[in-house]
C-alpha atoms as a PDB file:
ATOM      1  CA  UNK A   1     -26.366  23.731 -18.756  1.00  0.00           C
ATOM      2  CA  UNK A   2     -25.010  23.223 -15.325  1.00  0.00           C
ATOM      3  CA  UNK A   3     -25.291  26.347 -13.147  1.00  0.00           C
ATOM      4  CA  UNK A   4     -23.622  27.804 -10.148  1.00  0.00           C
ATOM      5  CA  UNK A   5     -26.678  28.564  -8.352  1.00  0.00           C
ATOM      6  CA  UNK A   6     -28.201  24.783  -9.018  1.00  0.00           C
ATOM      7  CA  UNK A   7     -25.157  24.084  -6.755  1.00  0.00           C
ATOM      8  CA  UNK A   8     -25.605  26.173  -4.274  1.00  0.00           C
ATOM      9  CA  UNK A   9     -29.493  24.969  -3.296  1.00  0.00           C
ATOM     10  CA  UNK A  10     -28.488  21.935  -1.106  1.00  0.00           C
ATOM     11  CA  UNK A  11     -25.901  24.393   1.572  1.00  0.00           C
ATOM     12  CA  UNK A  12     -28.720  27.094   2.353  1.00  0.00           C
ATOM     13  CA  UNK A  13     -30.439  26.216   4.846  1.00  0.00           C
ATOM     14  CA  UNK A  14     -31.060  28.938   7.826  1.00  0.00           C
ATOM     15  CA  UNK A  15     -32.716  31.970   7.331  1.00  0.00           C
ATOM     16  CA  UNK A  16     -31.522  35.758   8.540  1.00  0.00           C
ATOM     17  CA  UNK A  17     -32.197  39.045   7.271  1.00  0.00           C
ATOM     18  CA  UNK A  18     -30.022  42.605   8.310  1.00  0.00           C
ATOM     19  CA  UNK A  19     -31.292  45.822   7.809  1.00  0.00           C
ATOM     20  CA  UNK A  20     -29.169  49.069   8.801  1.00  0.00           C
ATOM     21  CA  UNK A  21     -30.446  52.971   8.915  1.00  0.00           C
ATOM     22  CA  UNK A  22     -29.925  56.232  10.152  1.00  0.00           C
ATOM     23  CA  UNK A  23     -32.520  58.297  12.674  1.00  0.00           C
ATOM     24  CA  UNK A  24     -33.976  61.178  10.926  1.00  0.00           C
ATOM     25  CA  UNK A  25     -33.962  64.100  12.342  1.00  0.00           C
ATOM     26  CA  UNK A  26     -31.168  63.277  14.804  1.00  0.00           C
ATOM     27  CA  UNK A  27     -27.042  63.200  15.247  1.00  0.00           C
ATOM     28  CA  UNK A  28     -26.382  60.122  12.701  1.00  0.00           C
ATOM     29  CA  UNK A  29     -26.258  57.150  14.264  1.00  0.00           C
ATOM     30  CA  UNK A  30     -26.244  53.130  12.459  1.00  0.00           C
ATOM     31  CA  UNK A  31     -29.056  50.941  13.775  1.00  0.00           C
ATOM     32  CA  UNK A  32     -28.486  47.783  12.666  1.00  0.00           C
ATOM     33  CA  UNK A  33     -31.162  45.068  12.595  1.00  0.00           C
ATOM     34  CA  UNK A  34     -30.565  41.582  12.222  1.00  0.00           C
ATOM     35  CA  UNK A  35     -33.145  38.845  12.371  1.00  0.00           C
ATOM     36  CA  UNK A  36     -32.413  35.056  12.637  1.00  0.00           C
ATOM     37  CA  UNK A  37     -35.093  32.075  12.930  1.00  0.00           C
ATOM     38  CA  UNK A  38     -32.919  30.551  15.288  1.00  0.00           C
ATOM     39  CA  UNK A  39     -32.540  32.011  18.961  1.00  0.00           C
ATOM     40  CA  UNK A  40     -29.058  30.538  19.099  1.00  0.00           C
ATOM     41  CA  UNK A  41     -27.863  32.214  15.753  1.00  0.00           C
ATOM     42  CA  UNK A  42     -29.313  35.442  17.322  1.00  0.00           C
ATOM     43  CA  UNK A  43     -27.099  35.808  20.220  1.00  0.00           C
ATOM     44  CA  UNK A  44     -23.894  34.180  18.792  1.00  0.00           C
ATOM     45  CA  UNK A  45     -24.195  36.769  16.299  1.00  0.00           C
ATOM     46  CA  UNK A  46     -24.946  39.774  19.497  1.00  0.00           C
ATOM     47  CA  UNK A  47     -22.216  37.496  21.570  1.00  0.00           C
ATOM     48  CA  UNK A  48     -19.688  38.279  18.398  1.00  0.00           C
ATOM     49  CA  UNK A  49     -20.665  41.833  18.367  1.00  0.00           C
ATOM     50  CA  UNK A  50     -20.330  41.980  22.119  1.00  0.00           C
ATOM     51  CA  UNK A  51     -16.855  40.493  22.217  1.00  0.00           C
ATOM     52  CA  UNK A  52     -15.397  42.933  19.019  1.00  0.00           C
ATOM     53  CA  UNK A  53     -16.684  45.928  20.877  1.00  0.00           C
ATOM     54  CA  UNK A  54     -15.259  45.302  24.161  1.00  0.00           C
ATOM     55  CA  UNK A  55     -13.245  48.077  24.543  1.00  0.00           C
ATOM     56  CA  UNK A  56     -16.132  50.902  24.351  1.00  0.00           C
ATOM     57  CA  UNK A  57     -19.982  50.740  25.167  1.00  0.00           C
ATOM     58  CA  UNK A  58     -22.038  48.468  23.135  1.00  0.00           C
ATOM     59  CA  UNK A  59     -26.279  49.548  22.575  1.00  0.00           C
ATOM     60  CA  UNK A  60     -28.261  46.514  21.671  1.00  0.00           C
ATOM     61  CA  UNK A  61     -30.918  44.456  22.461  1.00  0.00           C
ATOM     62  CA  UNK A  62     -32.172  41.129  21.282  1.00  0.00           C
ATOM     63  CA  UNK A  63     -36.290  40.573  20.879  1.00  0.00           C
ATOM     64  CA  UNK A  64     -38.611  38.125  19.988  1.00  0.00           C
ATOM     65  CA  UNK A  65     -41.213  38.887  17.583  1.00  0.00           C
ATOM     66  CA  UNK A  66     -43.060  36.816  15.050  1.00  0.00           C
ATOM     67  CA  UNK A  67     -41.036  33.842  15.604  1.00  0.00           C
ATOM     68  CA  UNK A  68     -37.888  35.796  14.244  1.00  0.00           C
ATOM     69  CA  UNK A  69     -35.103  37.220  16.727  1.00  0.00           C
ATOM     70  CA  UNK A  70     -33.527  40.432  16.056  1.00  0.00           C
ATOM     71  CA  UNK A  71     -31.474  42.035  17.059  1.00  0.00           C
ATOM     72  CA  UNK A  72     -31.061  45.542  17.106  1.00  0.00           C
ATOM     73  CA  UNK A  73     -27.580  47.430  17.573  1.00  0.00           C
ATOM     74  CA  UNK A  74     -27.543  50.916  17.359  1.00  0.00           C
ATOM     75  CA  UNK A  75     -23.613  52.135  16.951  1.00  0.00           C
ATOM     76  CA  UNK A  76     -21.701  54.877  15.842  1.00  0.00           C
ATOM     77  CA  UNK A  77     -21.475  54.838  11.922  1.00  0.00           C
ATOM     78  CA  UNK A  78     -17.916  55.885  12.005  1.00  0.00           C
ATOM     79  CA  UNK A  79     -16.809  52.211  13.875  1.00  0.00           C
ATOM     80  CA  UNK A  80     -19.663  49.886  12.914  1.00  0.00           C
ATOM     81  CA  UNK A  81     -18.551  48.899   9.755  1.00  0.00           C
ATOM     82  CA  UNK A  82     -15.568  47.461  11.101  1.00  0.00           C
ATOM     83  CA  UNK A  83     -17.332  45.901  13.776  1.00  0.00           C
ATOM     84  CA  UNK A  84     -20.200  44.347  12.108  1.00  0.00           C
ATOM     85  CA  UNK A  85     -17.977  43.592   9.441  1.00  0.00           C
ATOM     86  CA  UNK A  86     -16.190  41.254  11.897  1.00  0.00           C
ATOM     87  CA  UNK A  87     -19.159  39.951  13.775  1.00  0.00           C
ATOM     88  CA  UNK A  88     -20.756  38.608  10.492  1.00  0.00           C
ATOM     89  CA  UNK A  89     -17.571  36.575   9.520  1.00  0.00           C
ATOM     90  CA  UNK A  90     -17.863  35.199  13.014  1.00  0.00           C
ATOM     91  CA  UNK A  91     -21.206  33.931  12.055  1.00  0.00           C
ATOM     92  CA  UNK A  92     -20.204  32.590   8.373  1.00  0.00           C
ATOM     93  CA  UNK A  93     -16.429  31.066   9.767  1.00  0.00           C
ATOM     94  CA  UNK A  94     -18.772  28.901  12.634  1.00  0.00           C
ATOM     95  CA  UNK A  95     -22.430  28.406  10.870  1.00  0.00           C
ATOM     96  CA  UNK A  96     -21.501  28.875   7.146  1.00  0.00           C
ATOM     97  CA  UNK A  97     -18.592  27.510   6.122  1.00  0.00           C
ATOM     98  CA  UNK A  98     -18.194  24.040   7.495  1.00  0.00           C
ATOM     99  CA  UNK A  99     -21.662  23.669   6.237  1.00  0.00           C
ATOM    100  CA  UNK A 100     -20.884  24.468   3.131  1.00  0.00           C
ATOM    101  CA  UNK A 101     -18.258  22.021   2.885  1.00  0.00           C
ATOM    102  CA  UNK A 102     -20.267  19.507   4.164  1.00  0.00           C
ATOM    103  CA  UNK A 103     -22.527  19.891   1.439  1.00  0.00           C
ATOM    104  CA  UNK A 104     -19.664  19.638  -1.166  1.00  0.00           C
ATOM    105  CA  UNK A 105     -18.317  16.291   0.184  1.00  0.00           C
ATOM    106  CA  UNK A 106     -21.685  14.934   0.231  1.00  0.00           C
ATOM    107  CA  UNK A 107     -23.337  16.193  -3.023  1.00  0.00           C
ATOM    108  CA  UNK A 108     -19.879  16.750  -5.342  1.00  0.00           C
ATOM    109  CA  UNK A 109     -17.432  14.302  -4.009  1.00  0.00           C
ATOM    110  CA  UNK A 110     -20.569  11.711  -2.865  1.00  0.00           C
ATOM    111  CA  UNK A 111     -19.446  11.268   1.129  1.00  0.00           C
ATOM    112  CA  UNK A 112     -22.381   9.900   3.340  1.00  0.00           C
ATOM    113  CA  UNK A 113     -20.509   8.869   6.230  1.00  0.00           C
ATOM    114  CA  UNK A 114     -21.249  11.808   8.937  1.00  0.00           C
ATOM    115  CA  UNK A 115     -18.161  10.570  11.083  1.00  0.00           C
ATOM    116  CA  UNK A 116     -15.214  10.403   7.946  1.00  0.00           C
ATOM    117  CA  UNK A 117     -17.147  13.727   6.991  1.00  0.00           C
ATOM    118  CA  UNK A 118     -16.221  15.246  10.148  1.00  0.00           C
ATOM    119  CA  UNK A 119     -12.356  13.795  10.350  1.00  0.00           C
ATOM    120  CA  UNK A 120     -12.331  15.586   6.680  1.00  0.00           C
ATOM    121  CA  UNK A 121     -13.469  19.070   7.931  1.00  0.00           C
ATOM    122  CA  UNK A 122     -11.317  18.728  10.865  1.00  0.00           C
ATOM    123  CA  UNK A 123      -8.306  18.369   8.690  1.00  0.00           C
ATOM    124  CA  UNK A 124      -8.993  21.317   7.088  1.00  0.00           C
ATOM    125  CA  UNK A 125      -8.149  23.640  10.194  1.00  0.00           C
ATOM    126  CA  UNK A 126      -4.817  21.873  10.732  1.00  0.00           C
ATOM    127  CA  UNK A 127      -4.154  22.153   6.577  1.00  0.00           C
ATOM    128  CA  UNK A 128      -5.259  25.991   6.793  1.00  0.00           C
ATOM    129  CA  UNK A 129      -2.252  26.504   9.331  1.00  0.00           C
ATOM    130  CA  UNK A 130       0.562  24.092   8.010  1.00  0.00           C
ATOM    131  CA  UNK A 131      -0.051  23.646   4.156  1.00  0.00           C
ATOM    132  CA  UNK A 132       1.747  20.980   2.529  1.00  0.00           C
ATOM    133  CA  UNK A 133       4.774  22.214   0.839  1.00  0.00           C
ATOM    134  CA  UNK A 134       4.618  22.764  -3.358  1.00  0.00           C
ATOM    135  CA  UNK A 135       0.487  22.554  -2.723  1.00  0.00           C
ATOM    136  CA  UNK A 136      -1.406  25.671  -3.276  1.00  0.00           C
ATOM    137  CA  UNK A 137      -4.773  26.158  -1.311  1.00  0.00           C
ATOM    138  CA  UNK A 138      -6.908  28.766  -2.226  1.00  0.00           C
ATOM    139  CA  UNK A 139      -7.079  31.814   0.126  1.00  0.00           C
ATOM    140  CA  UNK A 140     -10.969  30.787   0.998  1.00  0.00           C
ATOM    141  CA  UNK A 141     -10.713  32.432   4.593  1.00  0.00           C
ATOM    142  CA  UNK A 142      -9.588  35.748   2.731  1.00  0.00           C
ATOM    143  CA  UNK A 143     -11.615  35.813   0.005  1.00  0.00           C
ATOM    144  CA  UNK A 144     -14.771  35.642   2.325  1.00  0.00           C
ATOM    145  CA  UNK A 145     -13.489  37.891   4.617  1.00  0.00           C
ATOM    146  CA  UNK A 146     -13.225  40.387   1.836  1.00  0.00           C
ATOM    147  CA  UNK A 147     -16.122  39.841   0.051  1.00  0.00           C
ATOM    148  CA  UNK A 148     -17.942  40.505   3.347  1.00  0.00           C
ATOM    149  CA  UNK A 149     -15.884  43.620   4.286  1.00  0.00           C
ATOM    150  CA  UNK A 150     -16.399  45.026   0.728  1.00  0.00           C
ATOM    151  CA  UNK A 151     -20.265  44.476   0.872  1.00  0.00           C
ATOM    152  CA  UNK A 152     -20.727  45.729   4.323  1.00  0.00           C
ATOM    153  CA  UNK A 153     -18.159  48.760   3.415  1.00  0.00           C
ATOM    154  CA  UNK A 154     -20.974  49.271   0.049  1.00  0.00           C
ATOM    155  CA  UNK A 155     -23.457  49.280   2.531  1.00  0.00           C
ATOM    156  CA  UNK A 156     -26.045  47.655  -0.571  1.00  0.00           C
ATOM    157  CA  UNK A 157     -26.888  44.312   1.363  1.00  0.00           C
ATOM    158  CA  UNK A 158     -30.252  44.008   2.533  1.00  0.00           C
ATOM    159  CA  UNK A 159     -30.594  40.316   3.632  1.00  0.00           C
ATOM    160  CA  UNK A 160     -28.177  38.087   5.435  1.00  0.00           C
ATOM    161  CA  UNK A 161     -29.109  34.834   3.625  1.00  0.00           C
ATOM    162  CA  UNK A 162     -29.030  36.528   0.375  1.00  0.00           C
ATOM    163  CA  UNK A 163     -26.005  37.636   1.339  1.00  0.00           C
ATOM    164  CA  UNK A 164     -24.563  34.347   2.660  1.00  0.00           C
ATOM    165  CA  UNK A 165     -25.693  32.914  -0.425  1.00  0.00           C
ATOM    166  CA  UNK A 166     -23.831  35.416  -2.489  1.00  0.00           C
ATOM    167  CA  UNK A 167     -20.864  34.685  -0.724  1.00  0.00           C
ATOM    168  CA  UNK A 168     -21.130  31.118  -1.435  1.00  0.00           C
ATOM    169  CA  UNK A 169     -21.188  31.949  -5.258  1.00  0.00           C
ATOM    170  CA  UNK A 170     -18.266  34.343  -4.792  1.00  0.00           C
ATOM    171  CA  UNK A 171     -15.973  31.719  -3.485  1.00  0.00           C
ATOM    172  CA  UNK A 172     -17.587  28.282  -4.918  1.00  0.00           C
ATOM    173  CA  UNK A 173     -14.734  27.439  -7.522  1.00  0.00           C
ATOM    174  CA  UNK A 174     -12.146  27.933  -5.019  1.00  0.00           C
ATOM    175  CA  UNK A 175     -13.853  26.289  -2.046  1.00  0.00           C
ATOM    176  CA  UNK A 176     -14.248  23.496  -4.535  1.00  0.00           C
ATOM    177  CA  UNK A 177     -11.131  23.521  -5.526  1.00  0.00           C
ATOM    178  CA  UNK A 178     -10.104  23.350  -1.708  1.00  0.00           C
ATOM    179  CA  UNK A 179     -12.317  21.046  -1.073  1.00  0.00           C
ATOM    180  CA  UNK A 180     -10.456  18.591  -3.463  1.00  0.00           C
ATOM    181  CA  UNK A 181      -7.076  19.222  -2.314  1.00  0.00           C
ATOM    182  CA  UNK A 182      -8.464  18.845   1.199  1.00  0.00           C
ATOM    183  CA  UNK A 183      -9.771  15.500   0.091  1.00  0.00           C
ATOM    184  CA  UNK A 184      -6.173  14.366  -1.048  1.00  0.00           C
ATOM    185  CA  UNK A 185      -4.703  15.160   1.562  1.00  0.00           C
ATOM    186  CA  UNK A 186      -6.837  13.334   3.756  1.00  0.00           C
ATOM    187  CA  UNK A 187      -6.933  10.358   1.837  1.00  0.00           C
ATOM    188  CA  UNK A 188      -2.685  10.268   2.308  1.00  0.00           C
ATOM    189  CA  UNK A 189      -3.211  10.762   6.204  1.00  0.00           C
ATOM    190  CA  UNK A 190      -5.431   7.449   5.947  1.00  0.00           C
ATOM    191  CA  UNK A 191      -2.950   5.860   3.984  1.00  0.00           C
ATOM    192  CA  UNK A 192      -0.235   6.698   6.199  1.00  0.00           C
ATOM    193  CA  UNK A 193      -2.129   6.139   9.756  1.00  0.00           C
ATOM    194  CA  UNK A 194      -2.400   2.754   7.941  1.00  0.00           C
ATOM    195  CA  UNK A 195       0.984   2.072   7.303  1.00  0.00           C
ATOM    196  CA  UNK A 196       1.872   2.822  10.834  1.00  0.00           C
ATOM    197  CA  UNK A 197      -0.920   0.590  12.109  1.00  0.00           C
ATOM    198  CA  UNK A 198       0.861  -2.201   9.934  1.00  0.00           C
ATOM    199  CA  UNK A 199       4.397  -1.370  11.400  1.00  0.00           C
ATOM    200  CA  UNK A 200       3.042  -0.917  14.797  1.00  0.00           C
ATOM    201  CA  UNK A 201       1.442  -4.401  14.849  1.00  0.00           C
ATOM    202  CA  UNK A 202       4.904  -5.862  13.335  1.00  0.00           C
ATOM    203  CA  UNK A 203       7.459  -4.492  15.508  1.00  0.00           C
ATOM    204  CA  UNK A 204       5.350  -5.545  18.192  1.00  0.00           C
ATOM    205  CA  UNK A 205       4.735  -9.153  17.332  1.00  0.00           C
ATOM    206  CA  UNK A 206       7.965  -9.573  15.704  1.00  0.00           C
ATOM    207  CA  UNK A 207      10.669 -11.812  17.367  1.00  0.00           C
ATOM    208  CA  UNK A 208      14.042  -9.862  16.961  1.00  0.00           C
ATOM    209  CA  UNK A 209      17.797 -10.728  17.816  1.00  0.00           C
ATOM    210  CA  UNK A 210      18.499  -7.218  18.796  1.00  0.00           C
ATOM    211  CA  UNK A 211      17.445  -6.424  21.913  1.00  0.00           C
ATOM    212  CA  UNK A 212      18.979  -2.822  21.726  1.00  0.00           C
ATOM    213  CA  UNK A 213      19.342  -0.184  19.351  1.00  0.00           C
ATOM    214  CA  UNK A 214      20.613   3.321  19.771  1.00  0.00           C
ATOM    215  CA  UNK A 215      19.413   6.217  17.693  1.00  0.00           C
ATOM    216  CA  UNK A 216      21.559   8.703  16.999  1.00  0.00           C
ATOM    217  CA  UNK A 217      20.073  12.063  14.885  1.00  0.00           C
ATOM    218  CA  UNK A 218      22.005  15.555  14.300  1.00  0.00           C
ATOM    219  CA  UNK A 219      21.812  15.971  10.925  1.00  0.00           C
ATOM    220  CA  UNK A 220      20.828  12.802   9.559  1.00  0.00           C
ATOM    221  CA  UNK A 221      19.846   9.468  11.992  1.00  0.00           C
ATOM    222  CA  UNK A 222      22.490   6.876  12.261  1.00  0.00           C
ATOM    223  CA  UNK A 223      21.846   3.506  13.994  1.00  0.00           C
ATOM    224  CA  UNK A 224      24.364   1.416  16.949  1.00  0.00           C
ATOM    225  CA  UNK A 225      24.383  -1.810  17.796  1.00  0.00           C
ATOM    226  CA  UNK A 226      24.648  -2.321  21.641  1.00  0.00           C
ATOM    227  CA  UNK A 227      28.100  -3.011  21.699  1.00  0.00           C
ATOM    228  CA  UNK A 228      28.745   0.839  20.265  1.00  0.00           C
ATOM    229  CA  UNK A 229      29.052  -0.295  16.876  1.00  0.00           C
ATOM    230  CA  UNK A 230      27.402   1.690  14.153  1.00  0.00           C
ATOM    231  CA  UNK A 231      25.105  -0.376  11.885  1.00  0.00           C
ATOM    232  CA  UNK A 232      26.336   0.204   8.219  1.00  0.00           C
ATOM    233  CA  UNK A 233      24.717  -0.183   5.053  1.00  0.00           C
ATOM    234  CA  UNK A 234      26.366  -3.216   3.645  1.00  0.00           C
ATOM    235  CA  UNK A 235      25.777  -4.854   7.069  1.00  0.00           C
ATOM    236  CA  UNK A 236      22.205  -4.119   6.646  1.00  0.00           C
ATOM    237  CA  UNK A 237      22.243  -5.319   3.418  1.00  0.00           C
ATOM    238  CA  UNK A 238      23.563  -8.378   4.126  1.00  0.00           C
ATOM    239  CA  UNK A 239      21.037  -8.743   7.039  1.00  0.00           C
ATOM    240  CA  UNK A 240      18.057  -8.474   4.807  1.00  0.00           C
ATOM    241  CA  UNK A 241      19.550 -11.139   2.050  1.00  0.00           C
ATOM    242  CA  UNK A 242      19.423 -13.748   5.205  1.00  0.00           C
ATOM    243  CA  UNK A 243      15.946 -12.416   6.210  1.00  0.00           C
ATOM    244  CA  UNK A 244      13.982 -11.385   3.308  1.00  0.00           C
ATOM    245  CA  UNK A 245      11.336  -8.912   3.741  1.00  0.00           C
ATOM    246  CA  UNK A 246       8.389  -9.025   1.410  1.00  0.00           C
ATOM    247  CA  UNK A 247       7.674  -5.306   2.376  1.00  0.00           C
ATOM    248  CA  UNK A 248      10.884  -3.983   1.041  1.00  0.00           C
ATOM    249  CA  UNK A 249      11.381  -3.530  -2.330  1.00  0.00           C
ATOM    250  CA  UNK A 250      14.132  -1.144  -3.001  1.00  0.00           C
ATOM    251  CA  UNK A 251      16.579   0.863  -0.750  1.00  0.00           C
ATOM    252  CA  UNK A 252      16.681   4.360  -0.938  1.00  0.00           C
ATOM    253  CA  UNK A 253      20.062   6.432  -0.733  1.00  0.00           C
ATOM    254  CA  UNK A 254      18.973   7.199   2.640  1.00  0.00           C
ATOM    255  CA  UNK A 255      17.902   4.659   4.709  1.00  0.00           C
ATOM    256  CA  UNK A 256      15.980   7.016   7.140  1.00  0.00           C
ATOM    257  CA  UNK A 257      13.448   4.714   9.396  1.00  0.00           C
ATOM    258  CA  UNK A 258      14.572   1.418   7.982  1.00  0.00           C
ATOM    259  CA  UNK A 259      17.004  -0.088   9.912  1.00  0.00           C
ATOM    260  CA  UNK A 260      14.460  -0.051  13.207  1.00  0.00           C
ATOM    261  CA  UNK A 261      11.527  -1.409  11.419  1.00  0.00           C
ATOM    262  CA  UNK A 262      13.404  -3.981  10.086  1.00  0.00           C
ATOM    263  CA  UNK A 263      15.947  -4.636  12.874  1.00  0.00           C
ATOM    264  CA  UNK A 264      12.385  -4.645  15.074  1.00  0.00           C
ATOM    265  CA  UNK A 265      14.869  -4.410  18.335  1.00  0.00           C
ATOM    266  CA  UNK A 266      12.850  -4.821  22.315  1.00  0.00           C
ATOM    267  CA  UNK A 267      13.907  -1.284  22.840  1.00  0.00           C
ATOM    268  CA  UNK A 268      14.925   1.605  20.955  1.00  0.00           C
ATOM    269  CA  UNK A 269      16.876   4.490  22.320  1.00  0.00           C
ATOM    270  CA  UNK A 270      16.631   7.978  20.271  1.00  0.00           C
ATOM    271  CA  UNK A 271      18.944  10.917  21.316  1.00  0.00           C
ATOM    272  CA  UNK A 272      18.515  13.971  19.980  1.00  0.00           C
ATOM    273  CA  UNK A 273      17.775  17.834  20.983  1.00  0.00           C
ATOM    274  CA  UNK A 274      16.062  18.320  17.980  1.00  0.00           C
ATOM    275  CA  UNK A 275      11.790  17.694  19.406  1.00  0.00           C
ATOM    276  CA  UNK A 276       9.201  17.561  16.493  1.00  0.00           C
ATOM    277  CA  UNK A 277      11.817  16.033  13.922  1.00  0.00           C
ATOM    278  CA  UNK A 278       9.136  13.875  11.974  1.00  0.00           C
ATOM    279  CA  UNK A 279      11.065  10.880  11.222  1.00  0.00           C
ATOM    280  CA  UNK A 280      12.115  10.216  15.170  1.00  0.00           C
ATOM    281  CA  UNK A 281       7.939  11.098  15.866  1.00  0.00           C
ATOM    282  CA  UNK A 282       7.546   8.526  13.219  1.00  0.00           C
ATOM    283  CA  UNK A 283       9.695   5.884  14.937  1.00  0.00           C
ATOM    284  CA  UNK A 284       8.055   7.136  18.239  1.00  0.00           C
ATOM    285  CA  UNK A 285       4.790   6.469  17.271  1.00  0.00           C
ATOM    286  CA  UNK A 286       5.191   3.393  15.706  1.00  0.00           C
ATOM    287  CA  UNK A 287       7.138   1.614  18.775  1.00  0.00           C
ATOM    288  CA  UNK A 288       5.296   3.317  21.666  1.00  0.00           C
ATOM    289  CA  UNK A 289       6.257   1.924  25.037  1.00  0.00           C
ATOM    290  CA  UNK A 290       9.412   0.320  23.060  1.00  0.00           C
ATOM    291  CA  UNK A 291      10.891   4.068  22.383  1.00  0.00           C
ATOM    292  CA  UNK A 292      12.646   6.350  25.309  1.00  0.00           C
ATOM    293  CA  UNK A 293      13.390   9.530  23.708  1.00  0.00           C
ATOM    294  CA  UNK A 294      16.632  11.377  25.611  1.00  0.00           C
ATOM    295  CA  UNK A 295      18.637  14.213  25.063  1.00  0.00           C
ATOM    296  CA  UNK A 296      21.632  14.027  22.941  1.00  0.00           C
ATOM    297  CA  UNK A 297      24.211  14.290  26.078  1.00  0.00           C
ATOM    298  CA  UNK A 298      23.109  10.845  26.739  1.00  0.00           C
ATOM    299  CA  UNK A 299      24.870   9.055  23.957  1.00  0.00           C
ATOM    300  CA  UNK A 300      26.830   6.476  25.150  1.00  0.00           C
ATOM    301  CA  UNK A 301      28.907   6.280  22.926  1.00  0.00           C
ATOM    302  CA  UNK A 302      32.055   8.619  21.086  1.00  0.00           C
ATOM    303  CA  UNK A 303      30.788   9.766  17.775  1.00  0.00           C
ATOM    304  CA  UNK A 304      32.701   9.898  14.743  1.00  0.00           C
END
């Protein structure tokens, strides 16, 4: 039977224990030890620490000793859990969780290439902060952050791999589940860069009559000729019946981009206030040095 933790052997790879105790005999303080095999781990995690105590003094040291680094913080109990709470989920968000991810494309979803690897886990920052609409992702940046608060707050862990490991199995199904959705996502921004490659190379090699057009967008866009008159949709009909386009199949209701990529005119005028509006980026990025965006003031024209 397939297992959870059969998964889980091909992410874990670096080594770290943490240890935390109180001074006998003495006002109760936390010293926290945490040991890494690798120097750099060591004082990203004290650099962390450093950075989420700045406000107040900070007691640590980091030391060599049997090819391990630890290091040692010795705190207040009352703010350390906070603290070191924080400064681990540092350490998992930057060494941990891309990693883990990597691991998924490569051993669940089968991705070798190190390069379309990396364009995947890139997306996933960008898809964190602007999900797609009606697309659920699961909360994975919460649910580690609590299961780390919750074990630190139990004060039960012992060692930081185990730990790191645990928190793997916590969230698997859900960063697997992410992990798809991520995929699809990416595979749709491939499909699209695509199509724009394939307009970008046809409006620019494409001979057109127009050598104008003016884009007008408030609420919806609306197209002018360079006489002032507004291109309609039986006009455009009738201009694709005497040149056919193979890549047009259907017309929607609304038109949207159309009418420039078929109309491929030498230059393209866009007015509008409205910066960011995706189908005018769209039009901007497919026609480049063709497209002057200006402010809507600058129609030339009266509009209806």
């Amino acid at each position: 039977m397939y297992k959870v933790q059969d998964a889980l052997r091909p992410f874990i790879k670096d080594r770290c224990s943490i240890k935390s105790f109180t001074r006998s005999g003495e006002e109760e303080v936390m010293l926290v030890c945490v040991q890494f095999s690798k120097r750099k781990e060591a004082f990203t995690f004290y650099q962390s620490l450093f950075d989420t105590c700045s406000r107040q003094e900070l007691y640590g040291e980091i030391k060599e000793e049997k090819n391990k680094w630890n290091v040692y913080i010795n705190q207040d109990l009352d703010v350390s859990f906070s603290e070191i709470s924080q400064a681990i989920l540092e350490i998992m968000y930057s060494r941990k969780l891309h990693g883990w991810m990597e691991g998924m494309l490569r051993h669940r979803f089968y991705y070798d290439d190190p390069k379309e690897i990396e364009r995947v886990i890139q997306l996933s920052s960008k898809l964190k902060e602007n999900p797609p609409d009606g697309i659920y992702l699961p909360p994975v940046d919460l649910e580690v952050e609590r299961f780390v608060r919750k074990k630190v707050l139990e004060y039960s862990f012992a060692d930081f791999d185990e730990l790191s490991a645990a928190c793997l199995e916590y969230i698997y199904h859900d960063l697997l589940e992410f992990t798809g959705k991520l995929l699809d996502e990416y595979k749709l921004e491939e499909a699209h860069q695509m199509m724009v490659d394939s307009w970008r190379r046809r409006v620019k090699s494409k001979e057109s009559s127009v050598p104008l057009l003016h884009v007008l967008y408030e609420e919806k866009i609306r197209y002018f000729f360079p006489e002032g008159n507004e291109v309609g949709r039986a006009e455009f009909v009738c201009y694709l019946k005497s040149h056919p386009d193979p890549m047009i199949q259907g017309l929607p209701e609304d038109l949207g981009i159309l009418p420039a990529l078929i109309y491929s005119p030498d230059e393209l005028m866009i007015y509008s206030d409205q910066q960011g509006e995706a189908k005018l980026e769209l039009l901007m990025n497919i026609f480049e040095e063709k497209a002057v965006w200006k402010p809507l003031s600058f129609f030339p024209f009266l509009k209806a």
